[in-house]
C-alpha atoms as a PDB file:
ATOM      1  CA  UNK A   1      -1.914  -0.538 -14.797  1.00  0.00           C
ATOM      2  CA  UNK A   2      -3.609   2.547 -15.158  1.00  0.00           C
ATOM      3  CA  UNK A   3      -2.230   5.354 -17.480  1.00  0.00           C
ATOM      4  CA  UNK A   4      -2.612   7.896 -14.615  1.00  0.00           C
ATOM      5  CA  UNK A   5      -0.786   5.587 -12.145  1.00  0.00           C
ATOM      6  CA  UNK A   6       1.801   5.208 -15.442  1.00  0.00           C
ATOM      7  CA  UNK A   7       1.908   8.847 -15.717  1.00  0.00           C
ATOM      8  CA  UNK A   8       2.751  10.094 -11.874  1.00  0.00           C
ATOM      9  CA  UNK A   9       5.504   7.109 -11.991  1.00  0.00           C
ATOM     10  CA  UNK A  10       6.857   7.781 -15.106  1.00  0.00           C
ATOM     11  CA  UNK A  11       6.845  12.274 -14.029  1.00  0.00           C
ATOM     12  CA  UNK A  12       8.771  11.274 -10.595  1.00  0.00           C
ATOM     13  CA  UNK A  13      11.194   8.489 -10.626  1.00  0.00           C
ATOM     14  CA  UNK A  14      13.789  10.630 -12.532  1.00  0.00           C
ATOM     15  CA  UNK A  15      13.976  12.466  -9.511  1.00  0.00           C
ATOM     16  CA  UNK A  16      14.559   9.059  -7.160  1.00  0.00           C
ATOM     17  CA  UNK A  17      18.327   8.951  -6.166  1.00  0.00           C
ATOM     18  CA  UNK A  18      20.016   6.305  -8.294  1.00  0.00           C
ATOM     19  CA  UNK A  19      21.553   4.998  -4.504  1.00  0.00           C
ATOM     20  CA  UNK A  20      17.900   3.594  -4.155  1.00  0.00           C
ATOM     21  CA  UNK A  21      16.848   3.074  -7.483  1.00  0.00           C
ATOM     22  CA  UNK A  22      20.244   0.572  -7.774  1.00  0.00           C
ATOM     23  CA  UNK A  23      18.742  -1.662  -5.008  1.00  0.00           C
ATOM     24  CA  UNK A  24      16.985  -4.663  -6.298  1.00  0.00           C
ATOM     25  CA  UNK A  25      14.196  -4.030  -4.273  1.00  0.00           C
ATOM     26  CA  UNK A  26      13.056  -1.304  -6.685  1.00  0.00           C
ATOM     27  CA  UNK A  27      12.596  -3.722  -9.558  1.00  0.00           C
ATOM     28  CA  UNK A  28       9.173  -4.778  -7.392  1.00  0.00           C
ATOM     29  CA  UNK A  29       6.772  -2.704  -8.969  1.00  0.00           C
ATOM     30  CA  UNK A  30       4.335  -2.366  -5.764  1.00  0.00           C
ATOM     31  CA  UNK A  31       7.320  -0.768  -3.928  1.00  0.00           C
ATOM     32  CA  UNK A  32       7.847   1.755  -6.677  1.00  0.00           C
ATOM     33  CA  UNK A  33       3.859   2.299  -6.570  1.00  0.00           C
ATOM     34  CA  UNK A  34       4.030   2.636  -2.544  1.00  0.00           C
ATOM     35  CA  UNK A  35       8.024   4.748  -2.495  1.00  0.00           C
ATOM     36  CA  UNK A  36       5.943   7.297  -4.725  1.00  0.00           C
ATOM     37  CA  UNK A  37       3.324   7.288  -2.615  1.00  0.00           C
ATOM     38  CA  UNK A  38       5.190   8.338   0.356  1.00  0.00           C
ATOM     39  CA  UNK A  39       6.795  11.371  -1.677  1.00  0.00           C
ATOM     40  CA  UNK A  40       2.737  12.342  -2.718  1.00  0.00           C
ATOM     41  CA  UNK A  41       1.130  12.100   0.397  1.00  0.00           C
ATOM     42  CA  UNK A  42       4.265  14.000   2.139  1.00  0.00           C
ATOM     43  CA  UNK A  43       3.846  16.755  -0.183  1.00  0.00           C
ATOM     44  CA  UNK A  44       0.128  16.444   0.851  1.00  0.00           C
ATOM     45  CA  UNK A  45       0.691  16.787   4.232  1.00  0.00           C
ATOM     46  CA  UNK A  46       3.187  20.285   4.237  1.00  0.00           C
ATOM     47  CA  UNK A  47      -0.009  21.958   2.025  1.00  0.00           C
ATOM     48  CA  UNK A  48      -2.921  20.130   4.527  1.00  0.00           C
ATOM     49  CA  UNK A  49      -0.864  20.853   7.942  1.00  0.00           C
ATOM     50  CA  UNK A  50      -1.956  23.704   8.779  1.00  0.00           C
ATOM     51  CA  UNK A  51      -5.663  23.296   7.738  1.00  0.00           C
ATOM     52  CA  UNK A  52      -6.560  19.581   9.585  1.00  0.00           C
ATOM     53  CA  UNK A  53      -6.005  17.873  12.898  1.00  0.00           C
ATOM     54  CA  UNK A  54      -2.329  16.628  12.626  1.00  0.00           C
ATOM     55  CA  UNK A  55      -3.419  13.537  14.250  1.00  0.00           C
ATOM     56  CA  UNK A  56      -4.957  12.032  11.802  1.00  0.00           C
ATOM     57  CA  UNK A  57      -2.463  13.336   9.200  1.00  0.00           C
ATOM     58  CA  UNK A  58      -0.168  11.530  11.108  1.00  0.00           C
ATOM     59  CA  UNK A  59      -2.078   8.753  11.274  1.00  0.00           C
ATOM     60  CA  UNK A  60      -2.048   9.135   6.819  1.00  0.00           C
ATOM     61  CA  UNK A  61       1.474   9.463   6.794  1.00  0.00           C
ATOM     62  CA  UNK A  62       2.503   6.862   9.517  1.00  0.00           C
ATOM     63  CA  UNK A  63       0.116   4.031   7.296  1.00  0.00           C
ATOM     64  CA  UNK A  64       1.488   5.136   3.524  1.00  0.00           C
ATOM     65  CA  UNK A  65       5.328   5.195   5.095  1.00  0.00           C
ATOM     66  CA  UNK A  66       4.148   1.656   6.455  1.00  0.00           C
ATOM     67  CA  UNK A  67       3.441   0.213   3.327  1.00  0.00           C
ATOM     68  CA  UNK A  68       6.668   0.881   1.785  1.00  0.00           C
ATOM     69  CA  UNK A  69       8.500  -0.368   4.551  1.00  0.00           C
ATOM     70  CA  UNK A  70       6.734  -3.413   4.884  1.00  0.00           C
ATOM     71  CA  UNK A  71       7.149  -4.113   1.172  1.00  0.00           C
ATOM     72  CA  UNK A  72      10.655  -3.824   1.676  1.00  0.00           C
ATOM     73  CA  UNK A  73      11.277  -5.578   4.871  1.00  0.00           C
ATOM     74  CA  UNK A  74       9.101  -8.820   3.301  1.00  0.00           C
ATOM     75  CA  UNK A  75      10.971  -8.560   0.039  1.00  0.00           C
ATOM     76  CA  UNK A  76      13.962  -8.929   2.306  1.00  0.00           C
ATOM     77  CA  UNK A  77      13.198 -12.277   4.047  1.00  0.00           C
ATOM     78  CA  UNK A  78      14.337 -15.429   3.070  1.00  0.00           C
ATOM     79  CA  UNK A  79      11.313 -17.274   4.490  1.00  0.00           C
ATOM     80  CA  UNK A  80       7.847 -17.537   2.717  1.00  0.00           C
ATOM     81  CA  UNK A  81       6.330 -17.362   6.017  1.00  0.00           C
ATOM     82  CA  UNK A  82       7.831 -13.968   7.071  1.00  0.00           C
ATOM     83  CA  UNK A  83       7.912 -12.745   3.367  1.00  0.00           C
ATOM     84  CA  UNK A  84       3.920 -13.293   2.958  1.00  0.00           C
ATOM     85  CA  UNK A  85       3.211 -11.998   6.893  1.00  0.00           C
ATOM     86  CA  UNK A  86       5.185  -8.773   5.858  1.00  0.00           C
ATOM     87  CA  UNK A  87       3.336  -8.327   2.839  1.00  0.00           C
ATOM     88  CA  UNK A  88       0.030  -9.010   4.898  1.00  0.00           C
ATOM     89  CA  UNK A  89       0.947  -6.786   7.056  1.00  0.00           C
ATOM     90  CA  UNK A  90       1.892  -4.084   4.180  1.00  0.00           C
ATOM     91  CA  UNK A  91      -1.750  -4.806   2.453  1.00  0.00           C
ATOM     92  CA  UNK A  92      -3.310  -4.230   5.801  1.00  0.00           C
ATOM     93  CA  UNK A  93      -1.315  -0.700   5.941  1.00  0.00           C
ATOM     94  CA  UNK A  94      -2.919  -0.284   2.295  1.00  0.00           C
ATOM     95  CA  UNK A  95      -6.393  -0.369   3.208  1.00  0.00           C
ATOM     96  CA  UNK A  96      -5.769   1.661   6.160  1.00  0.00           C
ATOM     97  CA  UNK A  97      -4.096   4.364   4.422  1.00  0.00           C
ATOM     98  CA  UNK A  98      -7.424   4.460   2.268  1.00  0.00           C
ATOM     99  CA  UNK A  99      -9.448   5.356   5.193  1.00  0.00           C
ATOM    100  CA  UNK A 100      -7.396   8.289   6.619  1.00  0.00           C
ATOM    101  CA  UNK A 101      -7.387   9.499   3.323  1.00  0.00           C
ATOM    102  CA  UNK A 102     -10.895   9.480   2.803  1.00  0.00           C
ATOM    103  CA  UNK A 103     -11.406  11.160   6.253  1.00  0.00           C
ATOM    104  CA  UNK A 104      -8.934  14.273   5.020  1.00  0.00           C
ATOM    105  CA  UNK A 105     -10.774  14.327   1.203  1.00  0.00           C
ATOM    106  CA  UNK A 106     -13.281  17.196   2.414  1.00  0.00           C
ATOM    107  CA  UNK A 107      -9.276  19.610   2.458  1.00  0.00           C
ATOM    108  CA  UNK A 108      -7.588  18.189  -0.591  1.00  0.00           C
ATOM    109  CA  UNK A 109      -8.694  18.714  -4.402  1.00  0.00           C
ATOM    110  CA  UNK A 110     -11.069  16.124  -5.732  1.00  0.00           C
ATOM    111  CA  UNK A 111      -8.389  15.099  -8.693  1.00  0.00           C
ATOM    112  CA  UNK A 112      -5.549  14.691  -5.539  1.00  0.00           C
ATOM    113  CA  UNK A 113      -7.931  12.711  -3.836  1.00  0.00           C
ATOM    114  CA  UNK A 114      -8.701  10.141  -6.980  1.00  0.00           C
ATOM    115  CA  UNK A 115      -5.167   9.688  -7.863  1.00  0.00           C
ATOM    116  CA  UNK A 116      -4.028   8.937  -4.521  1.00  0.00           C
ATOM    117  CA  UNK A 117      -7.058   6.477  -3.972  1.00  0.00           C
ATOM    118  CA  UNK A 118      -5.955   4.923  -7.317  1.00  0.00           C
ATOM    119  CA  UNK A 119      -2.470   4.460  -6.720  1.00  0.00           C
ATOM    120  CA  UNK A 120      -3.706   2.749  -3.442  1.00  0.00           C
ATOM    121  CA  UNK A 121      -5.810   0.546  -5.311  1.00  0.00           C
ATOM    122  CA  UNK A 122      -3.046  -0.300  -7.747  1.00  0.00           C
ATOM    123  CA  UNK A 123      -0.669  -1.002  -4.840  1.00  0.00           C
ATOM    124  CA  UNK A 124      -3.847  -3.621  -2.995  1.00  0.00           C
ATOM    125  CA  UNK A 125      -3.800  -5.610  -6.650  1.00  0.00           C
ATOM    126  CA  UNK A 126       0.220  -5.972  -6.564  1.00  0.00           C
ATOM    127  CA  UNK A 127       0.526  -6.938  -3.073  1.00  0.00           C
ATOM    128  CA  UNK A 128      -2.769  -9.496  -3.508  1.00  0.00           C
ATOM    129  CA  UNK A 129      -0.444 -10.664  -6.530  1.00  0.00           C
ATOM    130  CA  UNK A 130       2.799 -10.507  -4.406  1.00  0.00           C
ATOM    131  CA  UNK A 131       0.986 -12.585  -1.600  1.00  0.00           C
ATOM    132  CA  UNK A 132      -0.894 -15.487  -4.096  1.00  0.00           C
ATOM    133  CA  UNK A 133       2.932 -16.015  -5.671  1.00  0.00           C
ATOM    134  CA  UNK A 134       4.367 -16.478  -2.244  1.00  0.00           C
ATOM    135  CA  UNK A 135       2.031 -18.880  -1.421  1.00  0.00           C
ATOM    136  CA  UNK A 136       2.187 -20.825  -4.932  1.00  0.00           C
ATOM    137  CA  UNK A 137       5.713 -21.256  -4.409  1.00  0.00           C
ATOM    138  CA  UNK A 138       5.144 -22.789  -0.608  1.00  0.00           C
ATOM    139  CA  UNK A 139       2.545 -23.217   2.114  1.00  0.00           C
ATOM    140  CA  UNK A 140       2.888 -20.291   4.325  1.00  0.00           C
ATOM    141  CA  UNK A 141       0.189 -20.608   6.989  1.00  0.00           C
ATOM    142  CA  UNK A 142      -0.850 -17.040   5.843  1.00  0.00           C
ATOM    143  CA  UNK A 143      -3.485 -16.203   4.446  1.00  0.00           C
ATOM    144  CA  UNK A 144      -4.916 -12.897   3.612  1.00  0.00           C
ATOM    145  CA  UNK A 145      -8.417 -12.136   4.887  1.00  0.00           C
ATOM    146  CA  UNK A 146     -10.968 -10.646   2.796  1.00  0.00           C
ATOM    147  CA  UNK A 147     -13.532  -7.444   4.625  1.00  0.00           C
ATOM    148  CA  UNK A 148     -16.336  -9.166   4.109  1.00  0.00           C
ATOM    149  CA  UNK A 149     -14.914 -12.455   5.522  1.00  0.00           C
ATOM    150  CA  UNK A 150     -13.766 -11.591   9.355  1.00  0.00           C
ATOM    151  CA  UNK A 151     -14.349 -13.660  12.132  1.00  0.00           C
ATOM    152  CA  UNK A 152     -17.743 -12.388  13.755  1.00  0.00           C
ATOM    153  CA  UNK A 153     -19.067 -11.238  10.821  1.00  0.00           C
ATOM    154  CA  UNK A 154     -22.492 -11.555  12.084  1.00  0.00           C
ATOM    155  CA  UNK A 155     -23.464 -14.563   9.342  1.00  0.00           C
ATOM    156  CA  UNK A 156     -21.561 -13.614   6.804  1.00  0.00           C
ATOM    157  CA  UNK A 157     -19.490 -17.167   5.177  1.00  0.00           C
ATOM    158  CA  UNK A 158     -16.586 -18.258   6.117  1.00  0.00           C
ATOM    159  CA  UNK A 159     -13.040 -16.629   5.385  1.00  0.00           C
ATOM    160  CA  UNK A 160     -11.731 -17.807   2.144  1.00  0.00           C
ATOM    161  CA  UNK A 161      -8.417 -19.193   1.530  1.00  0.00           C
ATOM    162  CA  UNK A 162      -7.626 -16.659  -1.151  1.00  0.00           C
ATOM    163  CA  UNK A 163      -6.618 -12.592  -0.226  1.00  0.00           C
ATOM    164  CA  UNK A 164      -9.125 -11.256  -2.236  1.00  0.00           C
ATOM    165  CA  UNK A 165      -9.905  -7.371  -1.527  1.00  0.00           C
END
């Protein structure tokens, strides 16, 4: 884990209410990752509100929120199936909270920017970890896609088996 990603953790989960930090859920390191997350990019969005189109702030805050949530809701089910389609679903949220952020980078410091885009990064490697140990412990019929691999690719190779980023 990065030392950055170590540090922002480390500065803000003191502050976490010990009603959520009790739940076993927050032993799953890629929800702490994404619950901080949520607390950043809200912050972000009070000091950016009145300087971008809320839409797509929305749009940033709506996708980071999702992650969490998704974490949480596939940490909560009992089946591999739904447990690695939630966390699918949560890595999907991932990459598209990177792209709203990158469209608002041009209003936000350069250093807010990098963290946030690292933390985002950190939480893709967890949940590509959180998805391969799902489906080492069963067969799932999910499968993470890679970019690179979608259907109608125009040529590109087939999708792999394996949720690479």
């Amino acid at each position: 884990m990065d030392p950055r990603v170590i540090e922002v953790l480390a500065a803000w989960e003191p502050g976490v209410s010990p009603f959520e930090t009790s739940d076993k859920l927050w032993q799953l390191h890629a929800y702490r990752v994404a619950r901080c997350l949520i607390d950043q990019v809200n912050g972000d969005a009070v000091a950016l509100q009145a300087h971008v189109d809320e839409r797509t702030l929305g749009q940033l805050v709506r996708a980071v929120g999702s992650i969490g949530a998704n974490i949480a809701e596939g940490y909560s089910r009992r089946g591999l199936t739904d447990r690695a389609r939630f966390y699918g679903y949560a890595l999907g949220s991932q990459r598209e909270s990177m792209l709203w952020l990158r469209s608002l980078s041009y209003a936000m410091p350069a250093a807010a920017v990098e963290l946030r885009m690292l933390m985002l990064a950190q939480v893709r490697q967890l949940l590509i970890g959180l998805v391969r140990s799902v489906q080492e412990r069963g067969e799932t019929g999910f499968r993470a896609r890679r970019p690179d691999r979608e259907p109608g690719g125009g040529g590109r190779p087939p999708r792999s088996p394996n949720p690479e980023d």
